[in-house]
C-alpha atoms as a PDB file:
ATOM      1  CA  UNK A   1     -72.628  10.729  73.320  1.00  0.00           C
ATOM      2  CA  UNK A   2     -71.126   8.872  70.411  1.00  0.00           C
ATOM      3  CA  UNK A   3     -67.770   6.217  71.157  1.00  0.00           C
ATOM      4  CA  UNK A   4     -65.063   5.380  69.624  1.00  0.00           C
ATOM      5  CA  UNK A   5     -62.146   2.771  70.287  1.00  0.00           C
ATOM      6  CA  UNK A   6     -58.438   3.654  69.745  1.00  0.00           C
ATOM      7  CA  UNK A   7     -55.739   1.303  68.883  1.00  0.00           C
ATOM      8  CA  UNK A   8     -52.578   2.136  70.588  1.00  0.00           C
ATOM      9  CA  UNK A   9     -48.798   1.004  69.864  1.00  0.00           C
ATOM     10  CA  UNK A  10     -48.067  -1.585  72.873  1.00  0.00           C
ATOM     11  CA  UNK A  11     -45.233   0.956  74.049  1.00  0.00           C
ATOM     12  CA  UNK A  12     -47.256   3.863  74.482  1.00  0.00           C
ATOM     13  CA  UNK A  13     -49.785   1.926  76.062  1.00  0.00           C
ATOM     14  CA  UNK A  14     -47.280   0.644  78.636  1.00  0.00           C
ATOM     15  CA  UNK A  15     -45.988   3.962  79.501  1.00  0.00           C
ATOM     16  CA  UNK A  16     -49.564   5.244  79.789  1.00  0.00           C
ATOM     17  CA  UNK A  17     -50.378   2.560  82.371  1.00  0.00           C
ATOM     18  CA  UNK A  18     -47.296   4.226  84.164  1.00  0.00           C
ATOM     19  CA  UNK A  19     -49.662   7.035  84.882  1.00  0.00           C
ATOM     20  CA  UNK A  20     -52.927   5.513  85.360  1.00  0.00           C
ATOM     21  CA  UNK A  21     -54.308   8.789  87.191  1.00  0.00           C
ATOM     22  CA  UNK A  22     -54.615  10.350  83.953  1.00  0.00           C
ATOM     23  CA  UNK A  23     -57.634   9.827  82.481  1.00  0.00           C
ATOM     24  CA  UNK A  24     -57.010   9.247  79.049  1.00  0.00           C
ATOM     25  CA  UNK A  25     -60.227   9.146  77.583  1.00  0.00           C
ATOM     26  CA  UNK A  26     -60.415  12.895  78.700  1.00  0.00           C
ATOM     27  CA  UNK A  27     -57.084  13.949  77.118  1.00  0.00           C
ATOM     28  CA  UNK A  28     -58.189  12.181  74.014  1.00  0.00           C
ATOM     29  CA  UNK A  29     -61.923  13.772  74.150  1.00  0.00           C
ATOM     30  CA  UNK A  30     -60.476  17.243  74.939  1.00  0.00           C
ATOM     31  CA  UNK A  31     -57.709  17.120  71.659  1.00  0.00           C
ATOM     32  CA  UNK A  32     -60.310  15.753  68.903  1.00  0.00           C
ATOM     33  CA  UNK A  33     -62.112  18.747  70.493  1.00  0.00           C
ATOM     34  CA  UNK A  34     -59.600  21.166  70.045  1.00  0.00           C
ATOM     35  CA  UNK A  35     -58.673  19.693  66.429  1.00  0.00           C
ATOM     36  CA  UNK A  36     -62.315  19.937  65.368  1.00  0.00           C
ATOM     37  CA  UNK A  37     -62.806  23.853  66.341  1.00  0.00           C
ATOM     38  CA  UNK A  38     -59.753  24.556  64.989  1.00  0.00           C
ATOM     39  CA  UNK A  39     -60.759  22.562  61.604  1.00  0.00           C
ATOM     40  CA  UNK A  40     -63.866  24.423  61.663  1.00  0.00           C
ATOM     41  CA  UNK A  41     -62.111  27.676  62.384  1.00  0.00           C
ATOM     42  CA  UNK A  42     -59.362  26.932  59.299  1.00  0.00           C
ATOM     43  CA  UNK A  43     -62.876  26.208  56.963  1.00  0.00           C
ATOM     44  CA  UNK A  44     -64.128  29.440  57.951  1.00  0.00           C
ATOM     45  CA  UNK A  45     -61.525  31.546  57.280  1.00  0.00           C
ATOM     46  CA  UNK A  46     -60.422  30.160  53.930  1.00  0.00           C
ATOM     47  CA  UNK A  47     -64.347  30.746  52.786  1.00  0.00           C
ATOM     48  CA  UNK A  48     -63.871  34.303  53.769  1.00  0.00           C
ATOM     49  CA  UNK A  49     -60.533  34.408  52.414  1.00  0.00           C
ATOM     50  CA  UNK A  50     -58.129  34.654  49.592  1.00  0.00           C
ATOM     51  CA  UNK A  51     -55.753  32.314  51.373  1.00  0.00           C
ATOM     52  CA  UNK A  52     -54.596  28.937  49.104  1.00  0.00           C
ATOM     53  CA  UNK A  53     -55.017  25.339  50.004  1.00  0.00           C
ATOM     54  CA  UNK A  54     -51.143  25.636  51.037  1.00  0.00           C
ATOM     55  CA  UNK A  55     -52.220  28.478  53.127  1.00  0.00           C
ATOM     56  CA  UNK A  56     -54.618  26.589  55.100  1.00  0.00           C
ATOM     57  CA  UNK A  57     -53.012  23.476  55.661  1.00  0.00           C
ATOM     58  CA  UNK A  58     -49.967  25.342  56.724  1.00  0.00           C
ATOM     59  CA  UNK A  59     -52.316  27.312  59.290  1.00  0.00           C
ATOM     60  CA  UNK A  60     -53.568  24.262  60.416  1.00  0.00           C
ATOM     61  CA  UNK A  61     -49.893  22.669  60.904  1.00  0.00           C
ATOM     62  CA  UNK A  62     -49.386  25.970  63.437  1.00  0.00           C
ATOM     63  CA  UNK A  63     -52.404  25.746  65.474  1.00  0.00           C
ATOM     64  CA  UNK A  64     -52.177  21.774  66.029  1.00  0.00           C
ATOM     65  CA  UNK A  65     -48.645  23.007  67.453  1.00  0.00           C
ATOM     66  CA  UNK A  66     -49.775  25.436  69.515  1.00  0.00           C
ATOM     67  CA  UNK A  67     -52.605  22.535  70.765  1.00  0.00           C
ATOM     68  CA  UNK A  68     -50.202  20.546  71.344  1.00  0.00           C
ATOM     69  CA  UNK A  69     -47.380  22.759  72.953  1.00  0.00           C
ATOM     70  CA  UNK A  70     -50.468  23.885  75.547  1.00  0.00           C
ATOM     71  CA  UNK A  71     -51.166  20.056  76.256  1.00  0.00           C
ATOM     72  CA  UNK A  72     -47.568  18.940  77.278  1.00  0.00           C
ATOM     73  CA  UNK A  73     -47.376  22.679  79.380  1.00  0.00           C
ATOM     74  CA  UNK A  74     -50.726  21.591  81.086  1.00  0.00           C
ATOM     75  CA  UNK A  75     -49.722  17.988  81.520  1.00  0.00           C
ATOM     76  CA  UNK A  76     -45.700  18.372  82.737  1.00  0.00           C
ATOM     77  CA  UNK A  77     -46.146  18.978  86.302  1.00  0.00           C
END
């Protein structure tokens, strides 16, 4: 399995520490996972499709909110 360092604004990292059951490296594996399939699934369909560039990127805008709507419903207990 490949790494990779993040650099992180010394706010967030502060309020992060705040909850230091959370293991971040998880939420940050799990939503570059999500991001990827969902890259892979916007490539698909625009090679089977008549959709534009604008089309695609504007798909891709929706499902990163969705993502990202399901994270903070999944996270705000």
């Amino acid at each position: 399995m490949g790494n990779m360092t993040l650099s992180m604004p010394d706010d967030v990292q502060k309020k992060m520490k705040h909850f230091s059951e959370v293991k971040w490296s998880e939420v940050a594996r799990k939503a570059i996972i999500e991001r990827v399939e969902s890259l892979l699934l916007a490539e698909k369909l625009a090679q089977k499709s008549k959709l534009t560039e604008k089309d695609i990127e504007e798909f891709s805008k929706k499902i990163k909110s969705a993502a990202t709507q399901r994270f903070i419903r999944a996270h705000s207990h």
